[in-house]
C-alpha atoms as a PDB file:
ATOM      1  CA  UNK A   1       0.000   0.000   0.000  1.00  0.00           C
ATOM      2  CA  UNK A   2       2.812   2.436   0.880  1.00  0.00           C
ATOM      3  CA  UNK A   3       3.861   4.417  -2.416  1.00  0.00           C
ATOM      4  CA  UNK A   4       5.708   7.595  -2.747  1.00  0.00           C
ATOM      5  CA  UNK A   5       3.300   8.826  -5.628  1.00  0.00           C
ATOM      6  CA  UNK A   6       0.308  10.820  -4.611  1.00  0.00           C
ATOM      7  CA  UNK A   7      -1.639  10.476  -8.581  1.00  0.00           C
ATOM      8  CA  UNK A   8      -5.047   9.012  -8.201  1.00  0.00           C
ATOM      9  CA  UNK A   9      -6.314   6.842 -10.968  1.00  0.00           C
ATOM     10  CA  UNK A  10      -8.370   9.599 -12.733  1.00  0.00           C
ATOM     11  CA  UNK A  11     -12.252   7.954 -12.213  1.00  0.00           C
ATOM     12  CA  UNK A  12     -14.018   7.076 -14.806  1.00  0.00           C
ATOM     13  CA  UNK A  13     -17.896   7.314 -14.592  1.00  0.00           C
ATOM     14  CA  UNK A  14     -21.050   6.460 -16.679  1.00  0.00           C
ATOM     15  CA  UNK A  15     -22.688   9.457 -18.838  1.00  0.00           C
ATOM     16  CA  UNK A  16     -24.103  11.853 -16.563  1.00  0.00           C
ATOM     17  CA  UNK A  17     -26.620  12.387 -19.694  1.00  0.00           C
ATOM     18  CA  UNK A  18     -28.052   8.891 -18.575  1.00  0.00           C
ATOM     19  CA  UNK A  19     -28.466   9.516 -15.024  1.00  0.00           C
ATOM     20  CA  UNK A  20     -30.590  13.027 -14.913  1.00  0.00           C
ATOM     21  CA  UNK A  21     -33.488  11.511 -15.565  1.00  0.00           C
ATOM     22  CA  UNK A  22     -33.325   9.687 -12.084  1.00  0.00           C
ATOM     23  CA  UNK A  23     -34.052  11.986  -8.713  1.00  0.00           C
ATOM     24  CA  UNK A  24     -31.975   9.865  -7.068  1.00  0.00           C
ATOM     25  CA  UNK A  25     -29.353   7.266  -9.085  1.00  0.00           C
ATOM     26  CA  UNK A  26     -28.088   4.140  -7.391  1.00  0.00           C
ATOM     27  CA  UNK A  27     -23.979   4.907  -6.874  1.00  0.00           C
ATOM     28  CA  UNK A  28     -21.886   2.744  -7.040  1.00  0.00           C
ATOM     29  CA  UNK A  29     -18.568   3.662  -6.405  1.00  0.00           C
ATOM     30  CA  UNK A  30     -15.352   0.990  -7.556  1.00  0.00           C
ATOM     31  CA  UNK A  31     -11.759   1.389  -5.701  1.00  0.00           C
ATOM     32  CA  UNK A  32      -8.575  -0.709  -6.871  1.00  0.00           C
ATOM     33  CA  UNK A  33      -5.875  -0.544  -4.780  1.00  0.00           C
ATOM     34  CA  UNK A  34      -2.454   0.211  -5.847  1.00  0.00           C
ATOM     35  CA  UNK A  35      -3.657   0.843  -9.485  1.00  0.00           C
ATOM     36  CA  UNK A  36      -1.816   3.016 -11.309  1.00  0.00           C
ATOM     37  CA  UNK A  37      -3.793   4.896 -14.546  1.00  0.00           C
ATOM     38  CA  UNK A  38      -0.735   3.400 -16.952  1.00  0.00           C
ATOM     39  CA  UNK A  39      -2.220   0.122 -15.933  1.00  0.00           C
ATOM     40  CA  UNK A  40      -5.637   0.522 -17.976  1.00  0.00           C
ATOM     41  CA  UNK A  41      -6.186  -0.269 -21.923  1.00  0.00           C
ATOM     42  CA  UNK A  42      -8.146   3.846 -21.590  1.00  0.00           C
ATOM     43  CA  UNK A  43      -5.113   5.159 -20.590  1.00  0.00           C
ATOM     44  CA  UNK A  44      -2.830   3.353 -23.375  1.00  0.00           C
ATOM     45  CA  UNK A  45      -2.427   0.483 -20.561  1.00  0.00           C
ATOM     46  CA  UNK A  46      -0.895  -2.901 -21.393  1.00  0.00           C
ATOM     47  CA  UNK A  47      -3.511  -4.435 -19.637  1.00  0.00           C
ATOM     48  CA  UNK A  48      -6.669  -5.413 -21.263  1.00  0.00           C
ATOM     49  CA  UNK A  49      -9.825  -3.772 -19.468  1.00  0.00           C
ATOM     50  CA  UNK A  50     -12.850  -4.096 -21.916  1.00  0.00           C
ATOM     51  CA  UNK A  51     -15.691  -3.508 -19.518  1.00  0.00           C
ATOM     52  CA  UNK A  52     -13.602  -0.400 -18.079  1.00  0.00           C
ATOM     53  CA  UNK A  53     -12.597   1.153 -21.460  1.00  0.00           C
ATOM     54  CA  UNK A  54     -16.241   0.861 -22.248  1.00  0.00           C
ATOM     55  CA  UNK A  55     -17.296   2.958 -19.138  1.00  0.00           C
ATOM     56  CA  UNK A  56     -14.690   5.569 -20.062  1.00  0.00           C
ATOM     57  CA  UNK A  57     -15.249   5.563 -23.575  1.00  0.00           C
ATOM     58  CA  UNK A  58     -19.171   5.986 -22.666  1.00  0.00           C
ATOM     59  CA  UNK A  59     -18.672   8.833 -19.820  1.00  0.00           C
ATOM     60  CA  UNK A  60     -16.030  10.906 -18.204  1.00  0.00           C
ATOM     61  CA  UNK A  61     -12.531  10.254 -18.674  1.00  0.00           C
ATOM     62  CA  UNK A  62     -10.425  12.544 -15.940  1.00  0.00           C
ATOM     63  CA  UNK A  63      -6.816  13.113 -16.432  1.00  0.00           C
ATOM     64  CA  UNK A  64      -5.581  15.715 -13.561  1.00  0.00           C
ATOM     65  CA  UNK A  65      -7.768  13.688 -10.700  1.00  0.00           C
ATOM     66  CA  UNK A  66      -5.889  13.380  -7.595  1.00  0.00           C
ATOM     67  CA  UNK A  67      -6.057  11.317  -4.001  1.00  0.00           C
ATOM     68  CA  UNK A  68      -6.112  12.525  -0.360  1.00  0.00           C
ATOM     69  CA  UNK A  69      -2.964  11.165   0.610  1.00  0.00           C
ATOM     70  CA  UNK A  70      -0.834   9.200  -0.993  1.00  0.00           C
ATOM     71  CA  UNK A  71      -1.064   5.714   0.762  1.00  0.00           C
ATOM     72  CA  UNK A  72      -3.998   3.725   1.647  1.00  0.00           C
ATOM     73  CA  UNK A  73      -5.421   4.438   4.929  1.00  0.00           C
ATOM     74  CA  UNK A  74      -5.414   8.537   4.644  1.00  0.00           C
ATOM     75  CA  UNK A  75      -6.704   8.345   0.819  1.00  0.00           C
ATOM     76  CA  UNK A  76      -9.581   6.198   1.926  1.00  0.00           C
ATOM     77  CA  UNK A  77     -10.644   8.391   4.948  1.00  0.00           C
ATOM     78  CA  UNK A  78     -10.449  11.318   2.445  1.00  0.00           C
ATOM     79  CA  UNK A  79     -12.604   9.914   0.073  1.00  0.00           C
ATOM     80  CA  UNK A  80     -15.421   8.724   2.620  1.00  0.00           C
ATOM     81  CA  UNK A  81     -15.529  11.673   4.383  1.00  0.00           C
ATOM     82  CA  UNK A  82     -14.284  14.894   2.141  1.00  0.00           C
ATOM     83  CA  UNK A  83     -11.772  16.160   4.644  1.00  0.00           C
ATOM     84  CA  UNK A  84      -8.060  16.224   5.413  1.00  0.00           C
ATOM     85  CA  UNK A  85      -7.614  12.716   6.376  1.00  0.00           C
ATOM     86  CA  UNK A  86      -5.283  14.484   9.759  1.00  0.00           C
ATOM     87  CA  UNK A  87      -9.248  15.514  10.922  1.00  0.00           C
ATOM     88  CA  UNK A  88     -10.630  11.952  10.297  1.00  0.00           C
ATOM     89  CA  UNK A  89      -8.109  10.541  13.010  1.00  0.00           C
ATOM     90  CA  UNK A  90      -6.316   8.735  10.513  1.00  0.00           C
ATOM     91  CA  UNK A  91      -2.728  10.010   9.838  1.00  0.00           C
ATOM     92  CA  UNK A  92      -0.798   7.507   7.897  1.00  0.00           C
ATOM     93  CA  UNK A  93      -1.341   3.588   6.884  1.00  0.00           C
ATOM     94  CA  UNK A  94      -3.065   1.955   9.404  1.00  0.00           C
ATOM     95  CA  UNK A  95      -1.584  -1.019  11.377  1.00  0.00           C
ATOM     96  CA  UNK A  96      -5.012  -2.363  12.794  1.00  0.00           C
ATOM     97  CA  UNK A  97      -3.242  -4.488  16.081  1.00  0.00           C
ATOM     98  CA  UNK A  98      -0.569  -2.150  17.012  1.00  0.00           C
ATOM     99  CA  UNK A  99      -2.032   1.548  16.637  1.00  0.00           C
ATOM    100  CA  UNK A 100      -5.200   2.843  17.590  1.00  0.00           C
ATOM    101  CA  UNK A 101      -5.732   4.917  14.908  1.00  0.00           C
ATOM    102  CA  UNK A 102      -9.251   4.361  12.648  1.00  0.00           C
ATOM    103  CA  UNK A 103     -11.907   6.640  11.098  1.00  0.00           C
ATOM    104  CA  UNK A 104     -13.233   8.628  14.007  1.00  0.00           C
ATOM    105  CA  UNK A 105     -16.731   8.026  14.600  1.00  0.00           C
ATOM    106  CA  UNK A 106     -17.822  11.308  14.394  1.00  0.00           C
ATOM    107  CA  UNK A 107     -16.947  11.881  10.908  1.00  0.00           C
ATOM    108  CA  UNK A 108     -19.984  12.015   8.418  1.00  0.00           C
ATOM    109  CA  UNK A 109     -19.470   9.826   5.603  1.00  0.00           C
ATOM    110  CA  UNK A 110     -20.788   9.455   2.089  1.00  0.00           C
ATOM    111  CA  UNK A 111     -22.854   6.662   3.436  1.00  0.00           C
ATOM    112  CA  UNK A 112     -24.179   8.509   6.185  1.00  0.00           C
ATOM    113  CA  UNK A 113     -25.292  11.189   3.927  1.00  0.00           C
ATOM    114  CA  UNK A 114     -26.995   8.728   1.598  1.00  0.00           C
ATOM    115  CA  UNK A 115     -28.222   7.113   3.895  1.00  0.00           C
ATOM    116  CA  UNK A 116     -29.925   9.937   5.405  1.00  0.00           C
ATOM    117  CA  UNK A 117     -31.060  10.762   1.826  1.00  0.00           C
ATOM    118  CA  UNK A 118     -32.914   7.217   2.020  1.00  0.00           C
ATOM    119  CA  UNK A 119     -30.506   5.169   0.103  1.00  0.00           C
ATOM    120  CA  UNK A 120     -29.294   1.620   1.358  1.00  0.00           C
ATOM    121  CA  UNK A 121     -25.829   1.227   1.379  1.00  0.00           C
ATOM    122  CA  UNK A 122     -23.563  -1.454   1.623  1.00  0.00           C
ATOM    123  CA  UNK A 123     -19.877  -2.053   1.602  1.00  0.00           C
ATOM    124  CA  UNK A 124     -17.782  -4.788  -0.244  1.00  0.00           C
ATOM    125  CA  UNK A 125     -14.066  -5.236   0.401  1.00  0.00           C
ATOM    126  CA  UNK A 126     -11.025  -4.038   1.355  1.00  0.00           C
ATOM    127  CA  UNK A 127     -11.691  -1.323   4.866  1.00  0.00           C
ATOM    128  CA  UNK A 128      -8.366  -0.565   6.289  1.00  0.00           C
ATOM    129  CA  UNK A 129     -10.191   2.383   8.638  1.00  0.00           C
ATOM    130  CA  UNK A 130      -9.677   0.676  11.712  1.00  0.00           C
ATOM    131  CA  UNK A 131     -11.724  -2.634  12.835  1.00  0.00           C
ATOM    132  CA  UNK A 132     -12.271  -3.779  16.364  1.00  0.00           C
ATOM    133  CA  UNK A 133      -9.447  -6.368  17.233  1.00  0.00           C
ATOM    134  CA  UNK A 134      -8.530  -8.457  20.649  1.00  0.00           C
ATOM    135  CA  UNK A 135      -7.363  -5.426  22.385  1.00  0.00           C
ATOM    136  CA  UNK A 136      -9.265  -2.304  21.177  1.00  0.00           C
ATOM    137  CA  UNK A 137     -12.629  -1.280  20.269  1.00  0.00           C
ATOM    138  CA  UNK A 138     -12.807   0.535  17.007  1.00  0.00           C
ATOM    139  CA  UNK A 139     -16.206   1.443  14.575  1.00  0.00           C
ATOM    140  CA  UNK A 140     -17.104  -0.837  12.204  1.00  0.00           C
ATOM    141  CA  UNK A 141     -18.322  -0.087   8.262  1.00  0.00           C
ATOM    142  CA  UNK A 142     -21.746   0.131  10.401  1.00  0.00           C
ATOM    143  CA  UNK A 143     -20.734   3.039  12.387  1.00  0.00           C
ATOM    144  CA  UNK A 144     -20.030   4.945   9.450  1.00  0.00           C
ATOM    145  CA  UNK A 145     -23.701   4.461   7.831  1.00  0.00           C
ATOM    146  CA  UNK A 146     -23.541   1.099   6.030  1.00  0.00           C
ATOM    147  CA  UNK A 147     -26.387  -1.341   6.092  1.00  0.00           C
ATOM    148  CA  UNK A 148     -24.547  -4.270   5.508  1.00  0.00           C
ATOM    149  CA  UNK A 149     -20.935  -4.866   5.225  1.00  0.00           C
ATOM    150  CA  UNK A 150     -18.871  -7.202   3.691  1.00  0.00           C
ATOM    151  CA  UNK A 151     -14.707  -6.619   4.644  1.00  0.00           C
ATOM    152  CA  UNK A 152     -11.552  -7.362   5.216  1.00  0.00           C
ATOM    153  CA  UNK A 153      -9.624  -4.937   7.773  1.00  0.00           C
ATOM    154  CA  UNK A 154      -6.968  -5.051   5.495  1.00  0.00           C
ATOM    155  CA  UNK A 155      -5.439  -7.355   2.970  1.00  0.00           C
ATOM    156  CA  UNK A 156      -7.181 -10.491   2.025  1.00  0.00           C
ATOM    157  CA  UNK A 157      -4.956 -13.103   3.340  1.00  0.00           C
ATOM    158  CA  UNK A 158      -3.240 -15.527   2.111  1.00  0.00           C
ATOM    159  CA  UNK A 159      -3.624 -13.585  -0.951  1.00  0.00           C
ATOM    160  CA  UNK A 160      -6.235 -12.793  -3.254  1.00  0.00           C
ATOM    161  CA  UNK A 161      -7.474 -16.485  -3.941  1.00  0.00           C
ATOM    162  CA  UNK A 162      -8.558 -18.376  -1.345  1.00  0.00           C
ATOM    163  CA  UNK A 163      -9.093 -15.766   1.638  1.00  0.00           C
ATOM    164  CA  UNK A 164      -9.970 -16.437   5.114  1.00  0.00           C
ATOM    165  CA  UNK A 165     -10.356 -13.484   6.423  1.00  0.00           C
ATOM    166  CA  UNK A 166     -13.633 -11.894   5.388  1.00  0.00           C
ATOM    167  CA  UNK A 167     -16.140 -10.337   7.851  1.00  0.00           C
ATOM    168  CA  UNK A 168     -19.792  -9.990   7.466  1.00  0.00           C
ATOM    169  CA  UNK A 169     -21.625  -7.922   9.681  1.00  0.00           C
ATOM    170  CA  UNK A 170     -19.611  -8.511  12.539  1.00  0.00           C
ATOM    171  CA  UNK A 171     -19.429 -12.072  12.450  1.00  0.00           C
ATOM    172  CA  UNK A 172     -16.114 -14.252  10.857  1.00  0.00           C
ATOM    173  CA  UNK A 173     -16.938 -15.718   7.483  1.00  0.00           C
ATOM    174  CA  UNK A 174     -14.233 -18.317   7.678  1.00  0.00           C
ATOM    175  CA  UNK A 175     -12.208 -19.624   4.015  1.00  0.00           C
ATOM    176  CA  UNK A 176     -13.738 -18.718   0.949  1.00  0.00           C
ATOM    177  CA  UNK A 177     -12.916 -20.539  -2.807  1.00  0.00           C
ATOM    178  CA  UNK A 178     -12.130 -17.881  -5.329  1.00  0.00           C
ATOM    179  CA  UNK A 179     -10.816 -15.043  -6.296  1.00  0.00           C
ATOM    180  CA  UNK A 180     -10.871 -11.902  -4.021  1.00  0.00           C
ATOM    181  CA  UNK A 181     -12.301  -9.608  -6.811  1.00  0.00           C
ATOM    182  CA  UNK A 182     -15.324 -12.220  -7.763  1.00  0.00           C
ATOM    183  CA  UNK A 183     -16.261 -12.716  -4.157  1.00  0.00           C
ATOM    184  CA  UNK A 184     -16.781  -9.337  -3.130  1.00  0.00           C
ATOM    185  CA  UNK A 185     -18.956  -9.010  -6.487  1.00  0.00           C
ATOM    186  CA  UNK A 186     -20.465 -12.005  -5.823  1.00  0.00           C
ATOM    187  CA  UNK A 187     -21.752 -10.649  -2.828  1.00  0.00           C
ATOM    188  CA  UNK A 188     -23.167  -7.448  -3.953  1.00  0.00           C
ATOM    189  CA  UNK A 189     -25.152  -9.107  -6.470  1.00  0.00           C
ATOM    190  CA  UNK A 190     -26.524 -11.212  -3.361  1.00  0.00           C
ATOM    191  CA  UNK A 191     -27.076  -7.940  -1.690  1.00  0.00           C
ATOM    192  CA  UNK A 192     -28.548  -6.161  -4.481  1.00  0.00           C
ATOM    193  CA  UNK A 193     -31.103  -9.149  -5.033  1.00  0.00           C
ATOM    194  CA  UNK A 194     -32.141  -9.894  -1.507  1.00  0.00           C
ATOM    195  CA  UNK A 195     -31.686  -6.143   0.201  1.00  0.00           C
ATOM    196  CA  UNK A 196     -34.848  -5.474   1.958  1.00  0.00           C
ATOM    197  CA  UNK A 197     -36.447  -2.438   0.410  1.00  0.00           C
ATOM    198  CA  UNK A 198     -36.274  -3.001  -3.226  1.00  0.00           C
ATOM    199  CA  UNK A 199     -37.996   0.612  -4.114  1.00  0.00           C
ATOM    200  CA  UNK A 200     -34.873   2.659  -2.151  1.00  0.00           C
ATOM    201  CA  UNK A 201     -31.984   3.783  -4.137  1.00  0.00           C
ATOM    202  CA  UNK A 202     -28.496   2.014  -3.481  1.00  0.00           C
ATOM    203  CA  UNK A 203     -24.936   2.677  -2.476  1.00  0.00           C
ATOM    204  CA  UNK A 204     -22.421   0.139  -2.982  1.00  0.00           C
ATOM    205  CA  UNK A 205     -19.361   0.655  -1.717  1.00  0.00           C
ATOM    206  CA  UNK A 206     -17.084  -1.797  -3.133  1.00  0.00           C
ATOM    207  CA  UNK A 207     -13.690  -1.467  -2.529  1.00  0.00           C
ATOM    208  CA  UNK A 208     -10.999  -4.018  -4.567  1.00  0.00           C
ATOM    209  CA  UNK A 209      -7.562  -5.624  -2.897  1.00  0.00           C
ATOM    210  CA  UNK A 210      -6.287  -6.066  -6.506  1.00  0.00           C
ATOM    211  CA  UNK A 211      -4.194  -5.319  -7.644  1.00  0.00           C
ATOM    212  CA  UNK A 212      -2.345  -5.150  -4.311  1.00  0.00           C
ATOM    213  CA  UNK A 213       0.406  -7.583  -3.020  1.00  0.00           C
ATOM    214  CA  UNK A 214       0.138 -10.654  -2.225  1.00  0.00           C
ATOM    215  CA  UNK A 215      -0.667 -10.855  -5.854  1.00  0.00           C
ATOM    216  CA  UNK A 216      -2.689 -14.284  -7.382  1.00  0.00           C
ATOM    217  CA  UNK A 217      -4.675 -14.100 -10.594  1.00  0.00           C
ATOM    218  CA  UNK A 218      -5.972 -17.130 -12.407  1.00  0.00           C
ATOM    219  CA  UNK A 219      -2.684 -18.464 -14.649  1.00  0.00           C
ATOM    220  CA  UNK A 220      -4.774 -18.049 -17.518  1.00  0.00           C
ATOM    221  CA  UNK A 221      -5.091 -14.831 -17.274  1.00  0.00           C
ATOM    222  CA  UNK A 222      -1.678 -14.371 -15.944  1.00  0.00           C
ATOM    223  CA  UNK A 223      -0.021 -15.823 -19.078  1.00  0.00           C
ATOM    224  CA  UNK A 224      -1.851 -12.946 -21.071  1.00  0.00           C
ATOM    225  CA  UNK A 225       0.472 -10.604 -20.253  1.00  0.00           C
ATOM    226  CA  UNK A 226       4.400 -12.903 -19.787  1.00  0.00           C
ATOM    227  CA  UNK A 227       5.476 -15.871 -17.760  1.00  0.00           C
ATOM    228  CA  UNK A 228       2.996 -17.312 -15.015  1.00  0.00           C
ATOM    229  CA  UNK A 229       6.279 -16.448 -11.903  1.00  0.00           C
ATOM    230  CA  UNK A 230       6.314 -13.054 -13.508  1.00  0.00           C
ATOM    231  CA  UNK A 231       5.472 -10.708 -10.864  1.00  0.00           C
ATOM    232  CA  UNK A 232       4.315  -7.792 -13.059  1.00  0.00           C
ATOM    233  CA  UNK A 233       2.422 -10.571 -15.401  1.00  0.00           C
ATOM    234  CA  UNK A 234       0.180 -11.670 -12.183  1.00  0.00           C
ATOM    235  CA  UNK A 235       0.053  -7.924 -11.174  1.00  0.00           C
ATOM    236  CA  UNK A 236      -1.528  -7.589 -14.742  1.00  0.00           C
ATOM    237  CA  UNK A 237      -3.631 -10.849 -14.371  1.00  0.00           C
ATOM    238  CA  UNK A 238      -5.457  -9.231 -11.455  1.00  0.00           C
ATOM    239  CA  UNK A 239      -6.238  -5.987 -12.930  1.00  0.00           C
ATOM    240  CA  UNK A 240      -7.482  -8.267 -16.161  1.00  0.00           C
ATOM    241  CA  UNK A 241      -9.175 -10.660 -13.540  1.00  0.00           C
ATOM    242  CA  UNK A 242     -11.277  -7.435 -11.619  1.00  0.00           C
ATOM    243  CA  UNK A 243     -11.765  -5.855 -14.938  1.00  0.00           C
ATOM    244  CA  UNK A 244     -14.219  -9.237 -15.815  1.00  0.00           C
ATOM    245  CA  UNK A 245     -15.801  -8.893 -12.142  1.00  0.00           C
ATOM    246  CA  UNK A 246     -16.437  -5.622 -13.094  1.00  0.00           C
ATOM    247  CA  UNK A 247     -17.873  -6.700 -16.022  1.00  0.00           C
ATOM    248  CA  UNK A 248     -20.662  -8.800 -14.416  1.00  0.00           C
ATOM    249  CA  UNK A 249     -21.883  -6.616 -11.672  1.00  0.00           C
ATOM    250  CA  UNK A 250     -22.475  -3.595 -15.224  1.00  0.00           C
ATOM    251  CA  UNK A 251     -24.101  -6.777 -17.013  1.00  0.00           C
ATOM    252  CA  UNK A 252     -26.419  -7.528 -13.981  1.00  0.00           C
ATOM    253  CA  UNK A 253     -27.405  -3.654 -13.655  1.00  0.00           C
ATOM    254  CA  UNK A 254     -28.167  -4.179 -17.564  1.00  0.00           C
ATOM    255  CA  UNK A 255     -30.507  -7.108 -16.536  1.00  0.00           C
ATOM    256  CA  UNK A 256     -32.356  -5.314 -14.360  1.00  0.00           C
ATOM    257  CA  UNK A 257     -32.807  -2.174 -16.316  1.00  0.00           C
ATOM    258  CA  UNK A 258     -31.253   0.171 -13.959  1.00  0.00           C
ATOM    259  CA  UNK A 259     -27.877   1.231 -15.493  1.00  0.00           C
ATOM    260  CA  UNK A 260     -29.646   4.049 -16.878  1.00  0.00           C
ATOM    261  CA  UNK A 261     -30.006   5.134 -13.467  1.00  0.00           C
ATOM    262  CA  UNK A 262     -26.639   4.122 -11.818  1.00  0.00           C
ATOM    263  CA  UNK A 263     -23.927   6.636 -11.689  1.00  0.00           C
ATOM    264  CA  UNK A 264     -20.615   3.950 -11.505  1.00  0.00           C
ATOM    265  CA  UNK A 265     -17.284   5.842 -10.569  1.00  0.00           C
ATOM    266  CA  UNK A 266     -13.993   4.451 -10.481  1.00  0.00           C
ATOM    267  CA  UNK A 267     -10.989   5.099  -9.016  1.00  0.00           C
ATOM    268  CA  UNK A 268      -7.499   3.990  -7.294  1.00  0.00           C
ATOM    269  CA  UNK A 269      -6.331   4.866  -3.921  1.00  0.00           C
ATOM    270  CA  UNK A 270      -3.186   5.492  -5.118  1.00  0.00           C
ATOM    271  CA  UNK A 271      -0.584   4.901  -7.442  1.00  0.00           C
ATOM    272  CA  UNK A 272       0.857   2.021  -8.999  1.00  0.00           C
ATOM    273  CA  UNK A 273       4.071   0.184  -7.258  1.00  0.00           C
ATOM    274  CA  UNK A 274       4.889  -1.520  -9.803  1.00  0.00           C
ATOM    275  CA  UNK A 275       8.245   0.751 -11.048  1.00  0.00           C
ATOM    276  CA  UNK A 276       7.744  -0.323 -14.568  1.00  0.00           C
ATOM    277  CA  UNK A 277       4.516   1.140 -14.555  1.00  0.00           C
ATOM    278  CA  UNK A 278       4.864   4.526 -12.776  1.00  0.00           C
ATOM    279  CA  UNK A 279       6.812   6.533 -15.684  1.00  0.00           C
ATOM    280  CA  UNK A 280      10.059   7.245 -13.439  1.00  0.00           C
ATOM    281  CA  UNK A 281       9.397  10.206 -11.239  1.00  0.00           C
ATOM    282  CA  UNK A 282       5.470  10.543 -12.582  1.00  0.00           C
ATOM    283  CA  UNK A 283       3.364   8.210 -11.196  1.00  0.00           C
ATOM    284  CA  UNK A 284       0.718   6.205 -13.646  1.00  0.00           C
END
């Protein structure tokens, strides 16, 4: 997560033209992590992201779009909340056992505001704001104004396939088979299906751990882009691999006849670490 580069991945987001029809649009709101914008196939990327290069292609394409901070913790705190991420109580990366540093709980968050505004909201992913732990009591993603919640406190672990250490609402989920990036969509299609007021407008908040370290990507995929042990091929695998994740949650807002009224941004929390990626001193 730590990276000297403060460049956000500019966001890309559906036609606004779409969206004005609807009082209030369903948000959804994608985060990679570690991500440069040199990484994408809209940016002149090596890596192949149909379903993204079709959202950029389709809406707005920003290209001087920067984060909060420029490592994980701080950018995310930012983002929620709209303020200097020193006011949120969260002043650098965030080592959940040791420090007692999260996202204060009197901070008003997106979600808090939407939800306030009647939307549902739910989050899906990576949290790194601070989770309660053996020794101290921190807020949880339902503190800060999510319905449901869906979360690691930091990276998944052992890596992105195969992670055991998902929480839902509180509770331990135990090992799950897969791929990071799919189960966290997975789940928001479950969500999205069985949420309990159907007529109320959504927020998903679904934050990726791709393509972060530990890096696995399906070798298929992985072979795309140079040998399977490459480490910048299975970096590239997992952007490819989110990229089709991505792909299904747009196709199931498609199904439903609601993309028309879903404003979709996405973003990075910060730069890429990959150094043959960044451009030297400019970070992509």
């Amino acid at each position: 997560m730590k990276n000297r580069f403060k460049l956000l991945l500019p966001a890309v987001v559906l036609s606004t033209g779409a969206i004005m029809a609807a009082e209030r649009p369903n948000i959804v709101m994608l985060l990679a992590d570690d991500l440069g914008y040199g990484d994408l196939g809209c940016y002149a990327g090596p890596v192949k992201t149909p379903a993204l290069d079709e959202l950029a292609a389709r809406g707005v394409r920003f290209t001087d779009f920067y984060s909060g901070a420029a490592v994980c913790s701080p950018s995310r705190a930012v983002l929620l909340t709209g303020r200097h991420h020193i006011r949120t109580g969260v002043y650098s990366w965030i080592e959940n056992k040791s420090q007692r540093s999260h996202l204060l709980e009197r901070e008003i968050t997106l979600a808090e505001v939407l939800k306030s505004a009647g939307y549902s909201t739910a989050h899906f992913g990576k949290w790194h704001l601070g989770l309660p732990n053996e020794t101290m009591d921190k807020p949880t993603p339902a503190d800060h104004g999510f319905d449901y919640w869906f979360a690691t406190e930091n990276n998944a672990k052992p890596s992105h396939r195969d992670p055991i250490n998902f929480i839902r609402n509180g509770e331990q989920v135990g090992r799950l088979e897969g791929y990071s990036c799919q189960l966290v969509v997975d789940e928001a299609l479950q969500w999205m299906e069985k949420r309990p007021d159907q007529t109320r407008p959504f927020f998903i908040n679904l934050w990726f751990h791709e393509p972060h370290r530990p890096l696995a990507a399906p070798d298929e995929l992985t072979k795309r882009y140079g040998d399977a042990e490459s480490e910048l091929a299975v970096y590239s695998g997992t952007i490819d691999h989110t990229d089709r994740a991505i792909a299904r949650l747009l196709e199931r807002l498609q199904a439903e006849g609601i993309a028309a009224d879903t404003l979709i941004i996405y973003a990075s929390d910060n730069g890429s670490t990959q150094q043959e990626r960044t451009g030297g001193l400019r970070s992509k």
